[in-house]
Protein backbone atom coordinates (compact mmCIF):
# COMPACT_ATOMS: atom_id res chain seq x y z
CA UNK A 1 14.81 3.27 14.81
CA UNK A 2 13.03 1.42 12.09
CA UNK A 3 13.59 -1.59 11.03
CA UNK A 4 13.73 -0.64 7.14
CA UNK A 5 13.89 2.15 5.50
CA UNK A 6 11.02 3.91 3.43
CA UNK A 7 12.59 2.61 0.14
CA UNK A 8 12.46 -1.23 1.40
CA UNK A 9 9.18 -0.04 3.31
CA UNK A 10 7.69 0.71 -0.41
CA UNK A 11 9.39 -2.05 -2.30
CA UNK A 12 7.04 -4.27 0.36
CA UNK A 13 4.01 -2.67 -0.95
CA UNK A 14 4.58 -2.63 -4.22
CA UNK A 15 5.46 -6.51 -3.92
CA UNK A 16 2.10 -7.10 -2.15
CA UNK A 17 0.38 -5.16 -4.69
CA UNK A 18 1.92 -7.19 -7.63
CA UNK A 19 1.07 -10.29 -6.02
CA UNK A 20 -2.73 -9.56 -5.07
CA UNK A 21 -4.06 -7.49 -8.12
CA UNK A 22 -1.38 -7.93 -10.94
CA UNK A 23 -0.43 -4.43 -10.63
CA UNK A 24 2.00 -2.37 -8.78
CA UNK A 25 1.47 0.19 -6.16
CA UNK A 26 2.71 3.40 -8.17
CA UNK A 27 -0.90 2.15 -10.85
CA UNK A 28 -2.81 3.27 -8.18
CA UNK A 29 -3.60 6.50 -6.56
CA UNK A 30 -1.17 8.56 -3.97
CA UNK A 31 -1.90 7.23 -0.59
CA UNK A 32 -0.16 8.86 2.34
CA UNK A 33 2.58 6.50 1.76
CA UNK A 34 5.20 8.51 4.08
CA UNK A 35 3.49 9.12 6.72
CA UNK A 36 1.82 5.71 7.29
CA UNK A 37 5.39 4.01 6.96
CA UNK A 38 6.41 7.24 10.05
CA UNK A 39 3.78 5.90 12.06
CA UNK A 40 4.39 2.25 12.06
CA UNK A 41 1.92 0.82 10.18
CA UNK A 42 2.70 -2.24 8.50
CA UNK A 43 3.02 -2.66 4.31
CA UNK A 44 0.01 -5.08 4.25
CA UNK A 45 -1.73 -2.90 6.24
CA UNK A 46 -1.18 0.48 4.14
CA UNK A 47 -1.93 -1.79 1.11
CA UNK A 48 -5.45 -3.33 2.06
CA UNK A 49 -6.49 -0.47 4.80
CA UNK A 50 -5.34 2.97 4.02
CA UNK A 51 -4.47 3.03 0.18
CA UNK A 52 -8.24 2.14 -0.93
CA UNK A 53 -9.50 5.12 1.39
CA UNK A 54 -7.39 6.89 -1.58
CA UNK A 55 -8.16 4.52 -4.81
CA UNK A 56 -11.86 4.28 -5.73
CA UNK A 57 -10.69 1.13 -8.42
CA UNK A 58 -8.64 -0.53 -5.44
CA UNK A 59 -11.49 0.19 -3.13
CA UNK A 60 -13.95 -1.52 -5.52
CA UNK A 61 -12.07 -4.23 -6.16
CA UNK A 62 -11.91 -4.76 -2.29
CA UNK A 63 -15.12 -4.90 -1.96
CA UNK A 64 -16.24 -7.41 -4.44
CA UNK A 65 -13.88 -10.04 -2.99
């Protein structure tokens, strides 16, 4: 069982998002938000690993910090 559901799993990402670049996660591209949340992987982890495979303006602003 999970410990949150996708809804709280989201709200995480979006909060991380706000806090790091100003924006929220629904500004930048469709990641594979589901099913990273179905295999485990962590908010901060779909935020700063998986969603920039997906966002070429989150990706760049990755890489220049």
């Amino acid at each position: 069982m999970k410990p949150q559901t996708f809804e709280q799993w989201y709200a995480a990402c979006d909060r991380i998002c706000l806090h790091a670049f100003g924006m929220g996660v629904e500004d930048f591209a469709d990641g594979p938000s589901a099913d990273s949340y179905e295999s485990g992987e962590s908010p901060r982890e779909y935020v700063f690993e998986t969603l920039p495979e997906y966002d070429d303006m989150l990706r760049h602003f990755l890489e220049e910090s």
